[in-house]
Structures are given as C-alpha cells and as structure tokens.
C-alpha atoms as a PDB file:
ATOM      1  CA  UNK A   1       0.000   0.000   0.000  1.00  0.00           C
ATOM      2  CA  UNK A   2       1.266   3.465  -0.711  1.00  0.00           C
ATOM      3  CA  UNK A   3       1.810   6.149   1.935  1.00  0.00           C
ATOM      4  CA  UNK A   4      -0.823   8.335   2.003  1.00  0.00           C
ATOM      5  CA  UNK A   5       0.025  12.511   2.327  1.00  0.00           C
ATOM      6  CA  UNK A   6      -1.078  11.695   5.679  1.00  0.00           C
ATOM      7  CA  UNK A   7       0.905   9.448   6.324  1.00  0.00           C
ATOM      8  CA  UNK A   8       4.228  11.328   4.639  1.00  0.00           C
ATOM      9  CA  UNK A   9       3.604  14.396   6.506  1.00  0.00           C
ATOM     10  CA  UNK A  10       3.295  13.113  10.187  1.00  0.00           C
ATOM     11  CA  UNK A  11       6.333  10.173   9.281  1.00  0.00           C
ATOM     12  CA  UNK A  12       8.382  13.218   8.167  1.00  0.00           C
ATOM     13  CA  UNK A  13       7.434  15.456  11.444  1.00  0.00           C
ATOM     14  CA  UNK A  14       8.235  12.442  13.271  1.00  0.00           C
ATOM     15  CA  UNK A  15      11.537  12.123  12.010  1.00  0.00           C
ATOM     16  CA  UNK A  16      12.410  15.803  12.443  1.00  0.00           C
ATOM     17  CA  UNK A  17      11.882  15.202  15.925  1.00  0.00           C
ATOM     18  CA  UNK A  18       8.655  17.669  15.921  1.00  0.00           C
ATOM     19  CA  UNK A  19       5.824  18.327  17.415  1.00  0.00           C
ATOM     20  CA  UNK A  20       2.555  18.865  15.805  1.00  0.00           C
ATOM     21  CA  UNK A  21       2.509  22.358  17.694  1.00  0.00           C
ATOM     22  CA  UNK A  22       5.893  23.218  16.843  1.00  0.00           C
ATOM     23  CA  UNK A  23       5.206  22.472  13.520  1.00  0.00           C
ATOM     24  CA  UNK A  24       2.129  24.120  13.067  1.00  0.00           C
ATOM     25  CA  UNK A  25       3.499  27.335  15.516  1.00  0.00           C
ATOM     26  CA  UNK A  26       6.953  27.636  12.698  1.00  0.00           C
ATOM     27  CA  UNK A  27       4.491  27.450   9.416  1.00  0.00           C
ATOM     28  CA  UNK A  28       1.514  29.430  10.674  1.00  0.00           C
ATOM     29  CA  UNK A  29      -1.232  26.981  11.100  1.00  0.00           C
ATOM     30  CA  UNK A  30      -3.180  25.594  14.527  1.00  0.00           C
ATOM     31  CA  UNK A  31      -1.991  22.389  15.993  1.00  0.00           C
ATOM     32  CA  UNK A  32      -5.462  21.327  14.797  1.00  0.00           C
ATOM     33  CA  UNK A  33      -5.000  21.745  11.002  1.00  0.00           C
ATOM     34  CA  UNK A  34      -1.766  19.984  11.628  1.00  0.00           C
ATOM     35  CA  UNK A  35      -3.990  16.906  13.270  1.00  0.00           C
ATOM     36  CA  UNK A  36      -6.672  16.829  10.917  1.00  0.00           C
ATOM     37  CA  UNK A  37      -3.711  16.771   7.584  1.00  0.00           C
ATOM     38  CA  UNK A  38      -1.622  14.047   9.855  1.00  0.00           C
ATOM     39  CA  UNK A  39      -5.514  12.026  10.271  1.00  0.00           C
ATOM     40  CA  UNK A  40      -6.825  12.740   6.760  1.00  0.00           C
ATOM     41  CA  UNK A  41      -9.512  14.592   7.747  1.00  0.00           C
ATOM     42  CA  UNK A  42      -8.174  17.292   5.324  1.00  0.00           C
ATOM     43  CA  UNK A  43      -6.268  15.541   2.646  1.00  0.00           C
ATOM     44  CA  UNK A  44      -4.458  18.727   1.157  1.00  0.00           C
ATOM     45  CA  UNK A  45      -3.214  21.989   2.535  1.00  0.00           C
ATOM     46  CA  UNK A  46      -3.586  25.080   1.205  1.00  0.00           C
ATOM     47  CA  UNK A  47      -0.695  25.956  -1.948  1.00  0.00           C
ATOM     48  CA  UNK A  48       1.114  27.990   0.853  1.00  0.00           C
ATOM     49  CA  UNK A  49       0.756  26.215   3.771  1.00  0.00           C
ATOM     50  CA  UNK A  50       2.401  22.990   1.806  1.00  0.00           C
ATOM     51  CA  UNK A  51       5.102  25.293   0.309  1.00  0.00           C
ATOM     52  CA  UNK A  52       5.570  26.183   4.818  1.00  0.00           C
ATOM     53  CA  UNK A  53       5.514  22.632   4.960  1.00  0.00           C
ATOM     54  CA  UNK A  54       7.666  21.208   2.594  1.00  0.00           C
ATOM     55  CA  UNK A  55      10.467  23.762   3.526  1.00  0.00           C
ATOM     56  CA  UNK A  56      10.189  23.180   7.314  1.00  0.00           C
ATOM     57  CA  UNK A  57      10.555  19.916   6.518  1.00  0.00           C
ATOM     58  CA  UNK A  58      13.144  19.672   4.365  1.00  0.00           C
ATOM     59  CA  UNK A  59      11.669  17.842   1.765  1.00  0.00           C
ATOM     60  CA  UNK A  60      10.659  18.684  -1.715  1.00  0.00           C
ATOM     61  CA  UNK A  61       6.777  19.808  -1.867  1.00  0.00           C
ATOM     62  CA  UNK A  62       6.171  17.607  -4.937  1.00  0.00           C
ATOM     63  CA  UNK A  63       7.473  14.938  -2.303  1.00  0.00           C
ATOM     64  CA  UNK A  64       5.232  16.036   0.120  1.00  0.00           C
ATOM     65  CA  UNK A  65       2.006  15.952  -1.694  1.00  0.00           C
ATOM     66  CA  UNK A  66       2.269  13.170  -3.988  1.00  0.00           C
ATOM     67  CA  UNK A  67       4.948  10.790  -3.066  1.00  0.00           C
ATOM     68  CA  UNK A  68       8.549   9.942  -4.510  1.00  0.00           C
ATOM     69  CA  UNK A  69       6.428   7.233  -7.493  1.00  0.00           C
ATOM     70  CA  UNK A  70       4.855  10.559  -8.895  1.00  0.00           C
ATOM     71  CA  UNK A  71       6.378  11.236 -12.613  1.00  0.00           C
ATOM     72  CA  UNK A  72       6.272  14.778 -13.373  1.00  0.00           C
ATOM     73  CA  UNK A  73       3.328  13.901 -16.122  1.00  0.00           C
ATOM     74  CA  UNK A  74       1.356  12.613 -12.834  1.00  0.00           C
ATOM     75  CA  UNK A  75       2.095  16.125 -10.993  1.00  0.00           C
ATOM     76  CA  UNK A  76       1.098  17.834 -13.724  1.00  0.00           C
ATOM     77  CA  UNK A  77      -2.300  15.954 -14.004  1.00  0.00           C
ATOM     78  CA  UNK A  78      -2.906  16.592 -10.476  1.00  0.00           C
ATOM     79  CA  UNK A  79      -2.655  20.106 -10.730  1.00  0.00           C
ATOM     80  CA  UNK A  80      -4.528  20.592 -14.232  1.00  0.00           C
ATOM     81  CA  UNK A  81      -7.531  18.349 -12.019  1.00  0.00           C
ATOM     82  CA  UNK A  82      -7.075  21.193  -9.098  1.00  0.00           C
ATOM     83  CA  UNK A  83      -7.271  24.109 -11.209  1.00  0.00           C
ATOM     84  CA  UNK A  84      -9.828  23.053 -13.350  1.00  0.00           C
ATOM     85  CA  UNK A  85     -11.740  22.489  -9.811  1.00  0.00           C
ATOM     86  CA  UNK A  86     -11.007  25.751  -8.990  1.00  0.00           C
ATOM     87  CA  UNK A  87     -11.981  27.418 -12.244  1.00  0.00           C
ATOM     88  CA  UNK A  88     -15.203  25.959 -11.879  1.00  0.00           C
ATOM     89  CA  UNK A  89     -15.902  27.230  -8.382  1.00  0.00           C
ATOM     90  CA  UNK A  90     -14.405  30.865  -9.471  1.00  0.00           C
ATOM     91  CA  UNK A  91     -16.821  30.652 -12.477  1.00  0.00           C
ATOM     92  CA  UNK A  92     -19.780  29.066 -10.008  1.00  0.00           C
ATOM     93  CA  UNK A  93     -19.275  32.301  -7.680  1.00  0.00           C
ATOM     94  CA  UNK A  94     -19.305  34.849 -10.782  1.00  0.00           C
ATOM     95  CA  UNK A  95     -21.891  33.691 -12.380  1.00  0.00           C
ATOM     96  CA  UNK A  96     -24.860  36.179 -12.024  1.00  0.00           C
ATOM     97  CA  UNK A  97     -27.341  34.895  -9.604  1.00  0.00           C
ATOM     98  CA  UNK A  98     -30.863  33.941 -11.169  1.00  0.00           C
END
C-alpha cells in the first residue's frame, strides 16, 4: 500500500523530531489543522501552507504531496484536475445569480 500525504507528513514530522505544535506554531497553522492533515480529515493543505511545509521539513513539496512514485506527467495531471476544480468554483461564484 502506498503512503498516504497523511501518512508522509506526520512520518516526516516524526523524524524531524517535531511536534505537531511546533510544527504548526513555525508554518503558521493551529496544531489542529496539523492533526486533521496528519488524520486525513483534510487531505491537502492550502498551496502555501504545503510550500511552509515542505520547507520546514526539508523535503521537496512535490514529495510532500504526492509521493517519490509521482512522474512529473502525474504532478502535472494533479494540478490541471485542481485548477480546473477551482476554475469551476471561481466561475460558479461569478456567475450572475438567477
């Protein structure tokens, strides 16, 4: 079975030797958004807050969100799938109301 994001990011705070409230306290988030990413309760962070992430822990955030199997074809897919999400919600919020 493949590790999870979940999984990656609380092995990796682990291994740092960290907290989840240090963590959370050096990239800006509440101990509880760091517990609900480590339970998969919220299975991605915001752009940013993975960027904080990835840097505080040393890792690359490609790494961090998808894994070391992901090709750079599969990132790529993932993030055409996210902004075409997020496309739809801008257009969903423009659109005038009937």
């Amino acid at each position: 079975m493949s590790e999870t994001f979940a999984d990656r990011l609380r092995r990796l705070r682990e291994e740092k030797g960290l907290t989840a409230s240090a963590l959370a306290a050096s990239v800006g988030v509440s101990e509880g958004t760091i517990r609900q990413l480590e339970s998969g309760q919220t299975k991605s962070p915001s752009f940013v807050v993975g960027l904080r992430l990835a840097n505080q822990l040393s890792v690359d955030p490609f790494y961090l969100a998808l894994g070391a199997s992901a090709t750079l074809n599969e990132r790529m897919d993932v993030f055409d799938r996210r902004l075409a999400r997020l496309e739809q919600r801008v257009d969903s919020l423009s659109a005038p109301k009937r």
